[in-house]
Protein backbone atom coordinates (compact mmCIF):
# COMPACT_ATOMS: atom_id res chain seq x y z
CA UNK A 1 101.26 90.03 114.49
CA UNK A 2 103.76 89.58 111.49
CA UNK A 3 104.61 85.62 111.01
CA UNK A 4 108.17 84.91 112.02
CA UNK A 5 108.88 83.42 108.70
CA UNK A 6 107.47 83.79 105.29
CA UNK A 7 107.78 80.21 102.90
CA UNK A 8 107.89 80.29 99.30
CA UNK A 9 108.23 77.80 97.03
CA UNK A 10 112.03 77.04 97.11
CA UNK A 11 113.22 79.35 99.87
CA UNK A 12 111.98 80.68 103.81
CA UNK A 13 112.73 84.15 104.68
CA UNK A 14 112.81 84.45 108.93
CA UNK A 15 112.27 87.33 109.76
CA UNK A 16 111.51 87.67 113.70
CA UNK A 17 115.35 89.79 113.88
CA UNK A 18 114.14 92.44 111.22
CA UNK A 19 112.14 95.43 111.76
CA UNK A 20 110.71 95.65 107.59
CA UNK A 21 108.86 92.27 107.71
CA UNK A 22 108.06 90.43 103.98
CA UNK A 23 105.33 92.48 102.22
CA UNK A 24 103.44 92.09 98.90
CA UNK A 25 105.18 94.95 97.41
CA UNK A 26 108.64 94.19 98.05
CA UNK A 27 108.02 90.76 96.49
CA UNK A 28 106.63 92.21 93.24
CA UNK A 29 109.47 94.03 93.38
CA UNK A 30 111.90 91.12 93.63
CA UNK A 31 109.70 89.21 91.50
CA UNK A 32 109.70 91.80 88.97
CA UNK A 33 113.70 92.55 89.03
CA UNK A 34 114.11 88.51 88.44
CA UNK A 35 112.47 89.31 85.18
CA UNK A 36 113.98 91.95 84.15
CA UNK A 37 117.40 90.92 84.71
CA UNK A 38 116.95 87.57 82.78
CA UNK A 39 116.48 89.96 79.75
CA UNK A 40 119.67 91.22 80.64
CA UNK A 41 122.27 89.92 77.46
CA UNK A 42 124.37 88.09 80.72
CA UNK A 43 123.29 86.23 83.20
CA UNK A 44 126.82 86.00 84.98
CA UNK A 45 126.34 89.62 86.84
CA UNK A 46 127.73 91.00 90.14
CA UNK A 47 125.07 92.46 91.73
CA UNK A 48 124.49 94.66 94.68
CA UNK A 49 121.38 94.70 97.07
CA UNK A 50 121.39 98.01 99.02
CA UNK A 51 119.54 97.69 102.52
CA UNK A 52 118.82 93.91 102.07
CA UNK A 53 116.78 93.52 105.17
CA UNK A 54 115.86 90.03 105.52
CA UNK A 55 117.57 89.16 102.14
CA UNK A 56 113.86 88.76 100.38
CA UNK A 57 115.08 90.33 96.85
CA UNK A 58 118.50 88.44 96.81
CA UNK A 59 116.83 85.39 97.90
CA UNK A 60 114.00 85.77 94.84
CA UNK A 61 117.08 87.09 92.08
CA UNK A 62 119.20 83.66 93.13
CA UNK A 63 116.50 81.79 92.30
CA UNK A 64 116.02 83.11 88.86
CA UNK A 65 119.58 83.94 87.40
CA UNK A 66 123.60 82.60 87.20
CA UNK A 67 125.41 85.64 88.82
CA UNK A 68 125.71 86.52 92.57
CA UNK A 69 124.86 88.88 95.03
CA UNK A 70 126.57 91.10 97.81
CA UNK A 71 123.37 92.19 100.14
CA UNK A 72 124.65 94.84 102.45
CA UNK A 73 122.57 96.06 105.68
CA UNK A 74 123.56 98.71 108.30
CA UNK A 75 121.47 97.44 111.04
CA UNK A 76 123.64 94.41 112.70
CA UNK A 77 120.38 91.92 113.86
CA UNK A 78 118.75 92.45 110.10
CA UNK A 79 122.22 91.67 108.63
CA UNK A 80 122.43 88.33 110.51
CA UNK A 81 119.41 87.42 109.76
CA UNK A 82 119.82 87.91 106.20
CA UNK A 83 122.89 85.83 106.14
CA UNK A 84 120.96 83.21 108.16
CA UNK A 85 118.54 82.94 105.55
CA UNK A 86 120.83 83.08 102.68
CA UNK A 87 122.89 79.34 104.32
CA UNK A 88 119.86 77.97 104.63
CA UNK A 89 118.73 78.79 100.99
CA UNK A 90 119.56 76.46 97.79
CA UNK A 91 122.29 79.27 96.48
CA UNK A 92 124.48 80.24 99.94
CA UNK A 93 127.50 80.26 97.69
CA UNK A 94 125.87 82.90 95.38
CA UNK A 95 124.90 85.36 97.88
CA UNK A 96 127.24 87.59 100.33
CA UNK A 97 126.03 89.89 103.39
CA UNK A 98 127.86 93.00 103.56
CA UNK A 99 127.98 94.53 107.28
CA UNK A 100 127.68 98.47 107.23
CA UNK A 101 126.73 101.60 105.82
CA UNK A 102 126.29 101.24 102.18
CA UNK A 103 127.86 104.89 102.01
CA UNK A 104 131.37 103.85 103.28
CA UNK A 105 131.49 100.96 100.97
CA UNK A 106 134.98 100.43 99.34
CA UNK A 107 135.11 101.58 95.94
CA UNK A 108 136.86 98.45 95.14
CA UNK A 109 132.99 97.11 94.72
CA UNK A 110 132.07 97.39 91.57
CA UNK A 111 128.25 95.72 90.12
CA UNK A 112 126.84 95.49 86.94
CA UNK A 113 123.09 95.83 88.67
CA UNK A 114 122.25 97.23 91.75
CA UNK A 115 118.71 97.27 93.35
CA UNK A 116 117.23 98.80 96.32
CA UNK A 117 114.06 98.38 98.36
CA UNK A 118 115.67 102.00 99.95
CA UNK A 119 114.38 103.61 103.36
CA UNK A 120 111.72 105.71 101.29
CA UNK A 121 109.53 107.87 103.84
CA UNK A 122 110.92 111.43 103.56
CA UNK A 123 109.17 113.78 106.69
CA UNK A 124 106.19 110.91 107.14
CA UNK A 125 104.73 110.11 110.87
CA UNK A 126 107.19 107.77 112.64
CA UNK A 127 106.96 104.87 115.42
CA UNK A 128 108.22 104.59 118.71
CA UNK A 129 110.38 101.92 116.83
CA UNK A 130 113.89 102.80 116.18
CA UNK A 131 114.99 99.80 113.91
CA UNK A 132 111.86 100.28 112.19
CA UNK A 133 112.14 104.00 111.61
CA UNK A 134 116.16 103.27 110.14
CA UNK A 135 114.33 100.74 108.00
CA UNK A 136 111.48 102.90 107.01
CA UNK A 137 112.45 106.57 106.93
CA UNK A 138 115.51 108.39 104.65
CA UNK A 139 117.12 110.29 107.75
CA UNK A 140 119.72 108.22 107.53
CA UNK A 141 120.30 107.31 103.92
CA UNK A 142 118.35 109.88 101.79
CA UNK A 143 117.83 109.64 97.82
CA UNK A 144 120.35 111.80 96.73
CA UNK A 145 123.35 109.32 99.03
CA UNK A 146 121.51 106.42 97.23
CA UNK A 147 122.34 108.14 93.80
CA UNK A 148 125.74 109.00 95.00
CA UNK A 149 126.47 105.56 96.12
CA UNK A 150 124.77 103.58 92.90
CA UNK A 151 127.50 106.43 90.58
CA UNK A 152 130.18 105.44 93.00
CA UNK A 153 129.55 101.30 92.43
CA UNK A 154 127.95 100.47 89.67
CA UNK A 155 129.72 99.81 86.22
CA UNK A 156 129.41 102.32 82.99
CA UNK A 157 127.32 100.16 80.98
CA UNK A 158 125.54 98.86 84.60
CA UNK A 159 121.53 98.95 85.56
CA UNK A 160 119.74 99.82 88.37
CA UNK A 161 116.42 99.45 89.77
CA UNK A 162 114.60 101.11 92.63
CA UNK A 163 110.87 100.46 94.70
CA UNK A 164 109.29 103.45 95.91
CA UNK A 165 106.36 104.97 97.47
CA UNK A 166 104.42 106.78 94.35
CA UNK A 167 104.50 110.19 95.52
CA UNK A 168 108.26 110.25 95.52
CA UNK A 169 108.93 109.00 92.02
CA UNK A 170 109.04 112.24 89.68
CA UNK A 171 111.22 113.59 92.55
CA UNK A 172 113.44 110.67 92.27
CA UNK A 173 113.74 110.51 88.66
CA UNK A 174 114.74 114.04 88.91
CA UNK A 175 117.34 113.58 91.15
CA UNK A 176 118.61 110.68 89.14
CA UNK A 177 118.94 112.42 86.09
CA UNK A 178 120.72 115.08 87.79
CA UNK A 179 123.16 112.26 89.03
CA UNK A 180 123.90 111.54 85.11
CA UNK A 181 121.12 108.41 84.81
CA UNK A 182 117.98 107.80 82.57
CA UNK A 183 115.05 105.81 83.47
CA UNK A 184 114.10 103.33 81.36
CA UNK A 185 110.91 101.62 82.60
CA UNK A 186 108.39 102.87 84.83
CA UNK A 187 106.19 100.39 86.56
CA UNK A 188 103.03 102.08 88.26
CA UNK A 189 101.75 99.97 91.32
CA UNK A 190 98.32 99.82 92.36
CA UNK A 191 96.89 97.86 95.13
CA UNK A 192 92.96 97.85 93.33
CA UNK A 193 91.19 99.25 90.55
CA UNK A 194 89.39 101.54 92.89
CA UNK A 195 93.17 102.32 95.01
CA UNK A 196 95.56 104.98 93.81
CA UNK A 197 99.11 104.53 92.75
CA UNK A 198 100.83 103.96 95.60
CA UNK A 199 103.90 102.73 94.68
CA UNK A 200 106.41 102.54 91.56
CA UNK A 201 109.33 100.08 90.43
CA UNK A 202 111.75 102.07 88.71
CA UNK A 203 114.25 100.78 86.34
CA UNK A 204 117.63 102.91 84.92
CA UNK A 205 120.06 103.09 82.68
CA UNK A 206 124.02 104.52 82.39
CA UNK A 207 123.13 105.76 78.54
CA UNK A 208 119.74 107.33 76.70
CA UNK A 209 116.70 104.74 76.13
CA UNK A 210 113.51 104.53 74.79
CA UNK A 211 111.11 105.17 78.40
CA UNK A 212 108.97 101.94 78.52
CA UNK A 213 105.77 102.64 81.10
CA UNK A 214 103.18 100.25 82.45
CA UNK A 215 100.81 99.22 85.12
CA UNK A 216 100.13 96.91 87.50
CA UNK A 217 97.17 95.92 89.88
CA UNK A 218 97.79 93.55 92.56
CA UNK A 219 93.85 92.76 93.15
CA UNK A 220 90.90 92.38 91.39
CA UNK A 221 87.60 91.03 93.00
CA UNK A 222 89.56 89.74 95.91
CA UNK A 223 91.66 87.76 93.60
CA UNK A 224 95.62 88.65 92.11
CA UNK A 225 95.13 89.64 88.74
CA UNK A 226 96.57 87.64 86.01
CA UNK A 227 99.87 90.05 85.65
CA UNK A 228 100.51 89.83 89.35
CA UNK A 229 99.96 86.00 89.14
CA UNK A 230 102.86 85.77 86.45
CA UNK A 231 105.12 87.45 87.63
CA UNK A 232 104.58 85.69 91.39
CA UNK A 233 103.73 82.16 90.29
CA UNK A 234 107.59 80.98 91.01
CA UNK A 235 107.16 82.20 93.95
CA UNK A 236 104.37 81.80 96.09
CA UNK A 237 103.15 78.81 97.47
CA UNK A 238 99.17 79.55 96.55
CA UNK A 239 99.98 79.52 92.51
């Protein structure tokens, strides 16, 4: 049984309202997109978090950089919660919860970054969980909205960064380049030497770029391996 909150080292995410509990993915992920976007040439961004859940990749991107955040959530008790966690964070008055489908968003919203830790599970097995299946599976917000929306909101010269499940990468990419974009670093995910890929953090790009490609293990003789460890070490409570 899933904690009801998760404590880092400068924020708690609750999370007893929210179907996707805090995983060790997601916060490589968010871990990961704090570093990238401090390479960024500004700091003072608009960004947009698309299906924030429990708020975990805001909450880990406020930590780490000047600009702020609109997080927006469909499901009502996941959106609450997210704002919940956001007042009780050190940088409430950087982050916003949006209520609603991402997909009837006013175009008036406009972000120079947008990320997504998207509902990813196209056709897998699902529960007898219905806020966990919206959470989980792409029936309601498939790939090709999520490209459609991220055209619709993010700036000409914006970024945008995506988690996903391995095996649905090259079709992702594909449908992304369709949809005018071009990746520009490809993060491979691997939860042991011995594991396959499993998953893949996805970074892309309005204009043409030089493809950047690397990988990452989370574990190594029951121990986080040294590039997990940096990019996590702001972050968790055991570093």
């Amino acid at each position: 049984m899933p904690n009801d909150y998760f404590q880092f080292k400068q924020f708690t995410v609750y999370q007893e309202h929210c179907a996707m509990k805090v995983c060790t993915d997601a916060c490589l992920f968010g871990a990961w997109l704090a570093n990238k976007i401090n390479s960024f040439p500004s700091h003072n961004m608009h960004a947009l978090d698309i299906g924030t859940g429990t708020g975990l990749l805001s909450l880990m991107l406020a930590q780490e950089f000047n600009g702020t955040i609109d997080a927006i959530e469909l499901d009502e008790n996941a959106a609450e919660q997210a704002a919940e966690n956001f007042s009780r964070s050190p940088w409430s008055e950087k982050l916003t919860v949006l209520k609603g489908d991402v997909r009837e968003l006013s175009e008036k919203y406009r972000y120079d970054f947008i990320f997504s830790n998207p509902p990813f599970f196209k056709d897998d097995l699902k529960s007898e969980d219905a806020n966990r299946n919206l959470a989980l599976h792409s029936s309601m917000l498939t790939l090709t909205d999520l490209i459609k929306v991220i055209k619709k909101h993010l700036h000409t010269n914006g970024k945008f960064a995506l988690l996903l499940p391995y095996h649905r990468m090259q079709e992702f990419i594909q449908i992304a380049e369709a949809g005018g974009f071009y990746v520009e670093e490809i993060v491979q995910v691997k939860q042991t030497p011995k594991h396959g890929y499993f998953r893949a953090m996805l970074l892309f790009n309005t204009v043409p770029v030089s493809l950047a490609t690397a990988d990452i293990i989370i574990k190594e003789a029951d121990q986080y391996t040294s590039a997990f460890t940096s990019l996590l070490k702001n972050y968790y409570l055991a570093m």
